[in-house]
PDB file of N, CA and C in Angstrom:
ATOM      1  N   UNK A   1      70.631 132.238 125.394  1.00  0.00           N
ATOM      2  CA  UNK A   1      71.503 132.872 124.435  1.00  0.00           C
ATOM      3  C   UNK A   1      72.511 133.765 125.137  1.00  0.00           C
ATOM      4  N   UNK A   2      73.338 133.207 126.012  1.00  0.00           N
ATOM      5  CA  UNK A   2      74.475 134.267 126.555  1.00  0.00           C
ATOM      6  C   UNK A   2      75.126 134.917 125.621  1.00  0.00           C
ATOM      7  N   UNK A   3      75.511 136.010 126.066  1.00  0.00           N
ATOM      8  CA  UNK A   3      76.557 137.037 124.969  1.00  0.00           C
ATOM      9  C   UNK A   3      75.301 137.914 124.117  1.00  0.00           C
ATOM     10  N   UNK A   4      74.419 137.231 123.823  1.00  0.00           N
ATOM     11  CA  UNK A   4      73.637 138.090 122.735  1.00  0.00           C
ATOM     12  C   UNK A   4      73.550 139.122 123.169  1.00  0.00           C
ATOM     13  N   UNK A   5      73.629 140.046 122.461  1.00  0.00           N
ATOM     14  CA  UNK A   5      73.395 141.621 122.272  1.00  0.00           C
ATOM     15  C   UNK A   5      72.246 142.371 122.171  1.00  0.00           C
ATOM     16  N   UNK A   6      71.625 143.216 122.687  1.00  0.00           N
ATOM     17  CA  UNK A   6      70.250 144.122 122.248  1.00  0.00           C
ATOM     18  C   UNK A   6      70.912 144.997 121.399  1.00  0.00           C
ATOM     19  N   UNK A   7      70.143 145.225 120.575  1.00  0.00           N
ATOM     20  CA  UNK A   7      70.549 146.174 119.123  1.00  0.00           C
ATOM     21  C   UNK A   7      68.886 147.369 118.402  1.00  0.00           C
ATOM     22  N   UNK A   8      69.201 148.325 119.057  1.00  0.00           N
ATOM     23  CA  UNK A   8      68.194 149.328 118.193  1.00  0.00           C
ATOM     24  C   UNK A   8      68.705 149.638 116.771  1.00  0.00           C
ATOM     25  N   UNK A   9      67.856 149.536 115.772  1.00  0.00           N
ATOM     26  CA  UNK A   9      68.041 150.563 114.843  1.00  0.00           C
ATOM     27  C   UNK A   9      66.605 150.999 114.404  1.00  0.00           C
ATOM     28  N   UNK A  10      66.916 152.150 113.961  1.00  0.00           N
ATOM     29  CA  UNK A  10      65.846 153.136 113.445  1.00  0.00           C
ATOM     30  C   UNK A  10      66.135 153.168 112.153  1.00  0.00           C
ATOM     31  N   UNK A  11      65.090 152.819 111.240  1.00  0.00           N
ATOM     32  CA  UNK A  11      65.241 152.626 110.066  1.00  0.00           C
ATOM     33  C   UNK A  11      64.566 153.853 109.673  1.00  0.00           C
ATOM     34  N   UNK A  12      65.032 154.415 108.273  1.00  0.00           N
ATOM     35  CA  UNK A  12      64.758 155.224 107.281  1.00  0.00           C
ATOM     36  C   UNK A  12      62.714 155.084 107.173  1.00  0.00           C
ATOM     37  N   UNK A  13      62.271 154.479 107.306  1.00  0.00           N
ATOM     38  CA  UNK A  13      60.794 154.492 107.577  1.00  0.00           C
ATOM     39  C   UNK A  13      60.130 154.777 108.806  1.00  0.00           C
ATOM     40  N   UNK A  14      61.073 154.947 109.543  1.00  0.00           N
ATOM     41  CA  UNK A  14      60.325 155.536 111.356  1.00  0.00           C
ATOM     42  C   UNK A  14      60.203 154.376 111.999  1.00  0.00           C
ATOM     43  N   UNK A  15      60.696 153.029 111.732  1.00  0.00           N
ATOM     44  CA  UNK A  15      60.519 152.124 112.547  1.00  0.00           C
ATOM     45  C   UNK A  15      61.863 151.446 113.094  1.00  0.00           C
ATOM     46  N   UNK A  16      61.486 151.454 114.498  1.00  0.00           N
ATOM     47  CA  UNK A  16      62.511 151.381 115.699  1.00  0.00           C
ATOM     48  C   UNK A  16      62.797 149.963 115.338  1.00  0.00           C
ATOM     49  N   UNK A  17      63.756 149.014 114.983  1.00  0.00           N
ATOM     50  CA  UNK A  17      63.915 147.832 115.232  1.00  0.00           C
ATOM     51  C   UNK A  17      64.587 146.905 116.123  1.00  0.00           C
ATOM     52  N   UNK A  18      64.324 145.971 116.806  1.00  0.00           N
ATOM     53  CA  UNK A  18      64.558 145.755 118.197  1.00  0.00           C
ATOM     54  C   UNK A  18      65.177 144.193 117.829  1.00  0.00           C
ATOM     55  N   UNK A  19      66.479 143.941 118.297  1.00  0.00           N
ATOM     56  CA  UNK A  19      66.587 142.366 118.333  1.00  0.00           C
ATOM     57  C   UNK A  19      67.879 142.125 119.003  1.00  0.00           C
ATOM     58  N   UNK A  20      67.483 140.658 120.014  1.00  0.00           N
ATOM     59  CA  UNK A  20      68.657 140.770 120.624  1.00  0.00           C
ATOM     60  C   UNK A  20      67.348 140.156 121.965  1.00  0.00           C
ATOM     61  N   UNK A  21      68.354 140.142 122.788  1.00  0.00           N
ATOM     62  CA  UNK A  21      67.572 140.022 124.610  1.00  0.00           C
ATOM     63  C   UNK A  21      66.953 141.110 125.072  1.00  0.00           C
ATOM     64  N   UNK A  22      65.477 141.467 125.349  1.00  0.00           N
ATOM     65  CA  UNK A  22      65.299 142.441 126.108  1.00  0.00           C
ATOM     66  C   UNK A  22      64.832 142.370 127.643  1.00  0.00           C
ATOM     67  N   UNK A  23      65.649 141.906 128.587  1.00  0.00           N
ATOM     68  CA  UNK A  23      65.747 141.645 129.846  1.00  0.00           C
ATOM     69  C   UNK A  23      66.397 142.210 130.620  1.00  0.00           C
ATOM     70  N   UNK A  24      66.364 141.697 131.554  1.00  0.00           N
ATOM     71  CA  UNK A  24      66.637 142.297 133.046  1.00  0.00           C
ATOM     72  C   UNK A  24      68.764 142.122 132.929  1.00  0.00           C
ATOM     73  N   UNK A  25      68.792 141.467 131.691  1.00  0.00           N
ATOM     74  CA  UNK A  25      70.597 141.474 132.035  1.00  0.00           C
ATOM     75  C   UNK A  25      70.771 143.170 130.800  1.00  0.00           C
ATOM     76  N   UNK A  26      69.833 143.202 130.004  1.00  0.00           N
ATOM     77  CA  UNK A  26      70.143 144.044 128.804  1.00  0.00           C
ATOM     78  C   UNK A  26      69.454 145.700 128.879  1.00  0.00           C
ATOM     79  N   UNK A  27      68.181 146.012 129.633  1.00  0.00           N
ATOM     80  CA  UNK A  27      67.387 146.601 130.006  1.00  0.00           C
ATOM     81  C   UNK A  27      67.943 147.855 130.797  1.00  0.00           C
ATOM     82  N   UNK A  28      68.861 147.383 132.182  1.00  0.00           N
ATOM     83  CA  UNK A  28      69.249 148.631 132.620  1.00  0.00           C
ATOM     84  C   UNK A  28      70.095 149.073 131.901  1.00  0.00           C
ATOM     85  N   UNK A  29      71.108 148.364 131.692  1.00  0.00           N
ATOM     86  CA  UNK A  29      71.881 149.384 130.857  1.00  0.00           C
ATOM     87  C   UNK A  29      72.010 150.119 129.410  1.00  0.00           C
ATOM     88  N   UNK A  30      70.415 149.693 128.664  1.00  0.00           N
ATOM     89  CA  UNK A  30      70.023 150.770 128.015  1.00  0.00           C
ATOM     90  C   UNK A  30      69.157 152.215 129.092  1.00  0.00           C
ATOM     91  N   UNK A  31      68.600 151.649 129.925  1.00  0.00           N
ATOM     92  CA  UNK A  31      68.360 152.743 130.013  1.00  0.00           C
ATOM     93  C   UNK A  31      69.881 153.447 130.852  1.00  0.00           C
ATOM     94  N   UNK A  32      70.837 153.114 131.470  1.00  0.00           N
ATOM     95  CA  UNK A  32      71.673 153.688 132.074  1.00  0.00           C
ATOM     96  C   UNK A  32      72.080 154.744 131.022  1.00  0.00           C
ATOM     97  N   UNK A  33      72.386 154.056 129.394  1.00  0.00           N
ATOM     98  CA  UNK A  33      72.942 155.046 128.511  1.00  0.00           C
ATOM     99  C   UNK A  33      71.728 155.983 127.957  1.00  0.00           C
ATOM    100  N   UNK A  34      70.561 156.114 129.062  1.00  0.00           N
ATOM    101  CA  UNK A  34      70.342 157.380 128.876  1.00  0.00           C
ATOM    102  C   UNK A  34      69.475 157.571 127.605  1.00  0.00           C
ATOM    103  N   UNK A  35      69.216 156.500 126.706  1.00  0.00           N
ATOM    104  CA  UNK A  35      68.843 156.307 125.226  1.00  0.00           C
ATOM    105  C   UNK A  35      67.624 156.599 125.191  1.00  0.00           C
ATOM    106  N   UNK A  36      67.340 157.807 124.719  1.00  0.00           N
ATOM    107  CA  UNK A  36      65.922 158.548 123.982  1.00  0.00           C
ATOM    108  C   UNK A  36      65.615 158.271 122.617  1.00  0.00           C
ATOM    109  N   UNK A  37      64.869 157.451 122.118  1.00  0.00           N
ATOM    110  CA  UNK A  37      64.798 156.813 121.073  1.00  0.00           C
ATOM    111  C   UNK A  37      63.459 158.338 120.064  1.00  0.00           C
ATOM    112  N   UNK A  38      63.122 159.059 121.062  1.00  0.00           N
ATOM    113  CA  UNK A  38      61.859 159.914 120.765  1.00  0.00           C
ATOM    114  C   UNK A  38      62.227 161.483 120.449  1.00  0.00           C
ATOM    115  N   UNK A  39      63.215 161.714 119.671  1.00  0.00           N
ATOM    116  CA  UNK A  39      63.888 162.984 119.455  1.00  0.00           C
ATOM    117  C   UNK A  39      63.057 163.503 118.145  1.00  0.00           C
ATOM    118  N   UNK A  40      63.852 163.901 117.411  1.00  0.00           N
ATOM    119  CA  UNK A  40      63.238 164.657 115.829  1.00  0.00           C
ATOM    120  C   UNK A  40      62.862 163.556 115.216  1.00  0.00           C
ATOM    121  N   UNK A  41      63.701 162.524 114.838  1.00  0.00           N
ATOM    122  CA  UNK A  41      63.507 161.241 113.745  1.00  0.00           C
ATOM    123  C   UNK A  41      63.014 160.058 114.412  1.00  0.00           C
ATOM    124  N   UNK A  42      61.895 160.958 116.003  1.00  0.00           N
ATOM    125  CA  UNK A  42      61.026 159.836 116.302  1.00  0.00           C
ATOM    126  C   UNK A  42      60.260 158.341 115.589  1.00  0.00           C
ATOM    127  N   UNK A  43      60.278 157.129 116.100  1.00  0.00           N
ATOM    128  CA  UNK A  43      59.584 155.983 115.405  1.00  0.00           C
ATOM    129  C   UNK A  43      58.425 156.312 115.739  1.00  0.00           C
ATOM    130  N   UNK A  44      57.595 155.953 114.536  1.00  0.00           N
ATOM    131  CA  UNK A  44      55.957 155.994 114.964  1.00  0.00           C
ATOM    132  C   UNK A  44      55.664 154.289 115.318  1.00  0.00           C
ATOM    133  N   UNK A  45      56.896 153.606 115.107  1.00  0.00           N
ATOM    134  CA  UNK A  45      56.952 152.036 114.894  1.00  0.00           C
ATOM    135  C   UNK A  45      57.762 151.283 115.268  1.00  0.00           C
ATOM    136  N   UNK A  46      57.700 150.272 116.552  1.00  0.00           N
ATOM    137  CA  UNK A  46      58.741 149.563 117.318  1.00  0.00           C
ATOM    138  C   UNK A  46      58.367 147.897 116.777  1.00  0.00           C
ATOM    139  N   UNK A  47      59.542 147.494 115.736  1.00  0.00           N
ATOM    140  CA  UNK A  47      58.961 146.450 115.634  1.00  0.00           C
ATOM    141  C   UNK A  47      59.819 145.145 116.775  1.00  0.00           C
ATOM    142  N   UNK A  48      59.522 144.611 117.103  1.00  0.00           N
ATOM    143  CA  UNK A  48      59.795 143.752 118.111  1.00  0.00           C
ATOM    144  C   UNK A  48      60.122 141.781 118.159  1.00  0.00           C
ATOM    145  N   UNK A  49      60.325 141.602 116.380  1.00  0.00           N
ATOM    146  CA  UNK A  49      60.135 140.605 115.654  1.00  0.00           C
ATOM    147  C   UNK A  49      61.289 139.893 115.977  1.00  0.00           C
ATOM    148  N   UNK A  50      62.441 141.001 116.249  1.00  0.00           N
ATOM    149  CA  UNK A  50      63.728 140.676 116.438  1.00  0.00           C
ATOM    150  C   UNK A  50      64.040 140.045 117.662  1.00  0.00           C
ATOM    151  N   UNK A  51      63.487 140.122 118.648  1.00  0.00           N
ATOM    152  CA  UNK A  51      63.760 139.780 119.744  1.00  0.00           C
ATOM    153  C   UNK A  51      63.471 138.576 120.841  1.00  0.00           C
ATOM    154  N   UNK A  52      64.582 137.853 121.263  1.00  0.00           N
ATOM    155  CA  UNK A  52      64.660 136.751 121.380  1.00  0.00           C
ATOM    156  C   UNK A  52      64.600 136.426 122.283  1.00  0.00           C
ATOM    157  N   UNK A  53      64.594 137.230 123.134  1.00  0.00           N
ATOM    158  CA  UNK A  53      64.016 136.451 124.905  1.00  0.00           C
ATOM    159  C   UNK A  53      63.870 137.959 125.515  1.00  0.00           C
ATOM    160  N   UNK A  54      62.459 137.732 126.463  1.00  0.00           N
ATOM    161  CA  UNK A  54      62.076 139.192 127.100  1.00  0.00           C
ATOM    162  C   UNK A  54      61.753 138.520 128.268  1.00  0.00           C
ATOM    163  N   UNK A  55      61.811 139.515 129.397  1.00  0.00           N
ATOM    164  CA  UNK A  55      60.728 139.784 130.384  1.00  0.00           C
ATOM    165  C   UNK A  55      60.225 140.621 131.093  1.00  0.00           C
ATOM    166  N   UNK A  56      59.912 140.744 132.375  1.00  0.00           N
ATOM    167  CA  UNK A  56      59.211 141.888 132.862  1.00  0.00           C
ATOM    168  C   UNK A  56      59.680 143.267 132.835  1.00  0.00           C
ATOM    169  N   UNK A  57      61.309 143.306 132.935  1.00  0.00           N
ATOM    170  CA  UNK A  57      62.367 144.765 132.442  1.00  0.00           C
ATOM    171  C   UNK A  57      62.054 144.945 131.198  1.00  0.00           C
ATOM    172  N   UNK A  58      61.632 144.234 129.945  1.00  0.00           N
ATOM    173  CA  UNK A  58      61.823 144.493 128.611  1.00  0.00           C
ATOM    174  C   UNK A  58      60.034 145.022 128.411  1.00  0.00           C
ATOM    175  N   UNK A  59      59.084 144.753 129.497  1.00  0.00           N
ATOM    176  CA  UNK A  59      57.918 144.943 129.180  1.00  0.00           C
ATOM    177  C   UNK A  59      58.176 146.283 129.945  1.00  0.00           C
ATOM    178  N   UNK A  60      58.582 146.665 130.687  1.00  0.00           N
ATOM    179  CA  UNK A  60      59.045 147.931 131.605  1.00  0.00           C
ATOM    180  C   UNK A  60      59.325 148.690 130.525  1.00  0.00           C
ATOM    181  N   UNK A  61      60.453 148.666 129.977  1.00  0.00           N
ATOM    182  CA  UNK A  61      61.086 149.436 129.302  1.00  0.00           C
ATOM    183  C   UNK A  61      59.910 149.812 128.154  1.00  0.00           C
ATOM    184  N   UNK A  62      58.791 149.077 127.493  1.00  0.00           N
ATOM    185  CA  UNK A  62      57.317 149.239 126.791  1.00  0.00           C
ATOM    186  C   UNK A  62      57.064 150.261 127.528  1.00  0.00           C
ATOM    187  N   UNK A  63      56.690 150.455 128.554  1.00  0.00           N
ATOM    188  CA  UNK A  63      56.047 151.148 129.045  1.00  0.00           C
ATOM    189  C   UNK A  63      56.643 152.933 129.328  1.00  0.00           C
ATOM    190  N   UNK A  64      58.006 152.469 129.911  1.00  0.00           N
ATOM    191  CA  UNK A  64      58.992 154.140 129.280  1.00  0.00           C
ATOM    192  C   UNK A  64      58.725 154.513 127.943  1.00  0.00           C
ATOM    193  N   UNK A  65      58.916 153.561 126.831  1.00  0.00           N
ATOM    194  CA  UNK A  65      58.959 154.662 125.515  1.00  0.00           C
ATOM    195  C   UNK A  65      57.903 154.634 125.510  1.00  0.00           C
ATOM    196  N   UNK A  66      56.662 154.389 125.814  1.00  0.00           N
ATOM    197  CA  UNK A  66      55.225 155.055 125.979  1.00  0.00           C
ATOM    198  C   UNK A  66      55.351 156.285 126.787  1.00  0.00           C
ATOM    199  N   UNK A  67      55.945 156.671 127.731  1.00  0.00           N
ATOM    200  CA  UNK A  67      55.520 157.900 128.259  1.00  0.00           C
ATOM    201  C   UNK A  67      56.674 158.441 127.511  1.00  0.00           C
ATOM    202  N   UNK A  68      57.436 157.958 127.381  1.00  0.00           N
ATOM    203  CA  UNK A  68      58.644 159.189 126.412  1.00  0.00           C
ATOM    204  C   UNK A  68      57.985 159.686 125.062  1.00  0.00           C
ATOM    205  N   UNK A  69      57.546 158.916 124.268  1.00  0.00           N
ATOM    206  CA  UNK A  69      56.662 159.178 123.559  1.00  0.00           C
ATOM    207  C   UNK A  69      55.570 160.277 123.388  1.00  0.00           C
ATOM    208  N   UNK A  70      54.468 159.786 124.418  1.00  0.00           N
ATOM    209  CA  UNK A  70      53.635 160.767 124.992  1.00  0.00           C
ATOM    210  C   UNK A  70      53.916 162.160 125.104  1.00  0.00           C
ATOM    211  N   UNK A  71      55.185 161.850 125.731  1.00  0.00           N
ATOM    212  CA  UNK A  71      55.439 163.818 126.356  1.00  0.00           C
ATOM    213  C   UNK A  71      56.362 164.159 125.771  1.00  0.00           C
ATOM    214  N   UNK A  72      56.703 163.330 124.279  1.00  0.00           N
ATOM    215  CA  UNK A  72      57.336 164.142 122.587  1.00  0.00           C
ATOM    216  C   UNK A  72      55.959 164.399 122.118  1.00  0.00           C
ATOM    217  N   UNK A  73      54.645 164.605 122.461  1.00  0.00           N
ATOM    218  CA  UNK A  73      53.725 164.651 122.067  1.00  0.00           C
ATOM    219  C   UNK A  73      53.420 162.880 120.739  1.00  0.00           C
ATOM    220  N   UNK A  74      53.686 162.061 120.684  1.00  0.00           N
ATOM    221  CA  UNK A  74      54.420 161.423 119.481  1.00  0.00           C
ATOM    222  C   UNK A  74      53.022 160.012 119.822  1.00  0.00           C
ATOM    223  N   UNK A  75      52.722 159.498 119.034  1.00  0.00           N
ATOM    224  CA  UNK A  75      51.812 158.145 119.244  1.00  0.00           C
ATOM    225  C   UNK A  75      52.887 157.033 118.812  1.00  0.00           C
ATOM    226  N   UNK A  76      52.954 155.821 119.373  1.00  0.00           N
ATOM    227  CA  UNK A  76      53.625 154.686 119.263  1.00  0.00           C
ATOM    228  C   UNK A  76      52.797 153.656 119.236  1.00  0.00           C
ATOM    229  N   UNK A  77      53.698 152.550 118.502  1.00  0.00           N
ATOM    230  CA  UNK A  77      52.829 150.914 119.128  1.00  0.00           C
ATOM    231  C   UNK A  77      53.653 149.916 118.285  1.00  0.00           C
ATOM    232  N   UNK A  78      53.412 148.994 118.796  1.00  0.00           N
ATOM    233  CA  UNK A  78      54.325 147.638 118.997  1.00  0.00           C
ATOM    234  C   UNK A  78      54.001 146.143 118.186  1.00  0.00           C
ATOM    235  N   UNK A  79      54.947 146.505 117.599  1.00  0.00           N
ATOM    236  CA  UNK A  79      54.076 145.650 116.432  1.00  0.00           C
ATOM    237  C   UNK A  79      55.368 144.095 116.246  1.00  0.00           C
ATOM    238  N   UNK A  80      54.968 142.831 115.860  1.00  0.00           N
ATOM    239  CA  UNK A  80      55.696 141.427 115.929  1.00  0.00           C
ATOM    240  C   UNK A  80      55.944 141.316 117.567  1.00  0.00           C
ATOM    241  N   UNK A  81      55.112 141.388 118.618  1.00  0.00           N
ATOM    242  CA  UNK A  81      55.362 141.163 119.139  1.00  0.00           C
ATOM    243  C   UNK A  81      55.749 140.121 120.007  1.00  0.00           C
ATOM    244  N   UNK A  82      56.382 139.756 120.550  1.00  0.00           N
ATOM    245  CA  UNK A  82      56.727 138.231 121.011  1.00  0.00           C
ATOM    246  C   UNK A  82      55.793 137.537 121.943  1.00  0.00           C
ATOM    247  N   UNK A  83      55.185 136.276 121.966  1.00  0.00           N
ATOM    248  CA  UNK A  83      54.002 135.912 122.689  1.00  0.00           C
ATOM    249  C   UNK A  83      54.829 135.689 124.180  1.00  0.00           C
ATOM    250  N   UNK A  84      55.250 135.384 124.325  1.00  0.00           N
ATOM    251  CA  UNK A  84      56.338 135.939 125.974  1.00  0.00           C
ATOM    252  C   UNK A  84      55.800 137.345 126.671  1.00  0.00           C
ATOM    253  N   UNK A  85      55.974 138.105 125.744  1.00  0.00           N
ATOM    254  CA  UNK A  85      55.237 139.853 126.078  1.00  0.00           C
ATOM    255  C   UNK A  85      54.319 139.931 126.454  1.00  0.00           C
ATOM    256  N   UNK A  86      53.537 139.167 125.005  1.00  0.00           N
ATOM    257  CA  UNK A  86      52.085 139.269 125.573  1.00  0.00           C
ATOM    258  C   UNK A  86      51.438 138.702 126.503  1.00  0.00           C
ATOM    259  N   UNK A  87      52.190 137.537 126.586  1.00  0.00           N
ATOM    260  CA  UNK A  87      51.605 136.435 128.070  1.00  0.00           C
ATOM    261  C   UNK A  87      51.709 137.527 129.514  1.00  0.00           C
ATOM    262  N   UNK A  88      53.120 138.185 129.561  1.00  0.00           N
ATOM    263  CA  UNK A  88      53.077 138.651 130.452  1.00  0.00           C
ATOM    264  C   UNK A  88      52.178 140.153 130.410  1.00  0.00           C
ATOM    265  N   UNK A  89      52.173 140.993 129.529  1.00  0.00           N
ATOM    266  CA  UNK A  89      51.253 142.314 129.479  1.00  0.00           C
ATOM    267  C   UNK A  89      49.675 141.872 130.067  1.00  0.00           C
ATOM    268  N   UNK A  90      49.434 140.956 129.433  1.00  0.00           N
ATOM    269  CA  UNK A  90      48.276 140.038 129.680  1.00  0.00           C
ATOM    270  C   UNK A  90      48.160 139.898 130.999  1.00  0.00           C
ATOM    271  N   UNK A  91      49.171 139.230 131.839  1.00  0.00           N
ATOM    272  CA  UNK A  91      49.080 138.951 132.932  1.00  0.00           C
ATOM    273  C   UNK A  91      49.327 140.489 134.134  1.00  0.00           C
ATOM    274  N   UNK A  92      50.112 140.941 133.678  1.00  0.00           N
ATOM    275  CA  UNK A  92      50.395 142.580 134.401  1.00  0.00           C
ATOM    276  C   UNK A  92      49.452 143.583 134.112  1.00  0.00           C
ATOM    277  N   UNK A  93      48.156 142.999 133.364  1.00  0.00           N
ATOM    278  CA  UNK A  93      46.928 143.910 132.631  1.00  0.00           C
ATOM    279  C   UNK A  93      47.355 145.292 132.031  1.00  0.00           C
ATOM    280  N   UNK A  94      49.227 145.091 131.598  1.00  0.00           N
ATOM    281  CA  UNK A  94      49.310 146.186 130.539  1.00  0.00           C
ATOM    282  C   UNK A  94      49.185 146.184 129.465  1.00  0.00           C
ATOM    283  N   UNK A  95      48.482 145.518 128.963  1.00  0.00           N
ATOM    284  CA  UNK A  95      47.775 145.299 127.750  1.00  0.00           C
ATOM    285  C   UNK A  95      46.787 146.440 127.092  1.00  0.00           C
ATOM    286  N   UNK A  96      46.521 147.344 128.476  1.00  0.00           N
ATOM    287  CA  UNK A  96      45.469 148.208 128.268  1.00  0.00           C
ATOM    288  C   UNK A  96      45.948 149.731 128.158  1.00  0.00           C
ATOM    289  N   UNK A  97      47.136 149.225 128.546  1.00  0.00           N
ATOM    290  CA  UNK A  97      47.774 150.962 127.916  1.00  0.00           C
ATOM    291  C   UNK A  97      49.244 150.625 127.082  1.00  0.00           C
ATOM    292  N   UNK A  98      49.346 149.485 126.886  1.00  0.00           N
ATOM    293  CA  UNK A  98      50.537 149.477 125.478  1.00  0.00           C
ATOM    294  C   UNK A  98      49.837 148.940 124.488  1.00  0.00           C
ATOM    295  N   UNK A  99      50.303 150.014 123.383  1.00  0.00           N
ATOM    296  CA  UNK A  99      49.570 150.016 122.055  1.00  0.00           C
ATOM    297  C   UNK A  99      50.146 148.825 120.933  1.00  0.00           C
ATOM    298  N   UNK A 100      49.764 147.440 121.867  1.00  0.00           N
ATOM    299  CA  UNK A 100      50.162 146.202 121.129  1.00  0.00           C
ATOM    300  C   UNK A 100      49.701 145.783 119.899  1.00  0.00           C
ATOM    301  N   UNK A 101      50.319 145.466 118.909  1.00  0.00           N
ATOM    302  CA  UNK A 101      49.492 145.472 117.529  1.00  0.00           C
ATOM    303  C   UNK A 101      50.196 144.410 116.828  1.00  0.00           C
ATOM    304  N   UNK A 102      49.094 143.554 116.531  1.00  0.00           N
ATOM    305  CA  UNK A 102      49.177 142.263 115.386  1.00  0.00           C
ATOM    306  C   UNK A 102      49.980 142.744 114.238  1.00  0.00           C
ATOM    307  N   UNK A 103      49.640 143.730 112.943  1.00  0.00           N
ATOM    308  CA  UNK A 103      49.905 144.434 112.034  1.00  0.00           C
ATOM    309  C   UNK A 103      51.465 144.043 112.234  1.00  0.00           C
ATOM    310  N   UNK A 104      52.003 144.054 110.511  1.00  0.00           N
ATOM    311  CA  UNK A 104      53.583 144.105 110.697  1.00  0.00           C
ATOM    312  C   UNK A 104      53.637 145.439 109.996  1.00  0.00           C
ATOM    313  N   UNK A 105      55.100 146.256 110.220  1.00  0.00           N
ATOM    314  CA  UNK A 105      54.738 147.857 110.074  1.00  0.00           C
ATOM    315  C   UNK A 105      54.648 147.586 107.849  1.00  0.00           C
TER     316      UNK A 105
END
């Protein structure tokens, strides 16, 4: 899917919505802009349904808003997640500290 776009929105219910590429072409330069998704109108809810091709940067970037999270004091977890993710969390055994969840929010 060249050109596609990564797109956050935070919806009026606390859930972060994610769609678009989350990879290694889309990845740094969210984090370049610096994007704290964990302020006052923190998500308790990243849904991930949206998203159309990931890999190991987009499972990276899982793992930042977990500690960004954390040290907003704030609990998170990841819900529609894409079986791409999980193949790889699975395989990177971060499965055991991202709060991956079947549940749709």
């Amino acid at each position: 899917m060249p050109g596609a776009e990564l797109r956050l929105e935070l919806q009026p219910d606390h859930v972060l919505r994610v769609s678009g590429p989350l990879d290694i072409d889309t990845v740094p330069e969210l984090l370049a802009r610096n994007h704290d998704p964990f302020g006052d109108a923190a998500p308790a809810i990243v849904d991930l349904g949206g998203v159309v091709r990931s890999d190991s940067a987009g499972l990276a970037l899982l793992v930042e808003w977990v500690r960004q999270a954390r040290r907003a004091g704030r609990d998170l977890r990841f819900v529609n997640v894409p079986e791409q993710m999980r193949h790889i969390a699975s395989v990177s055994r971060l499965e055991r500290i991202l709060p991956l969840d079947d549940a749709r929010p």
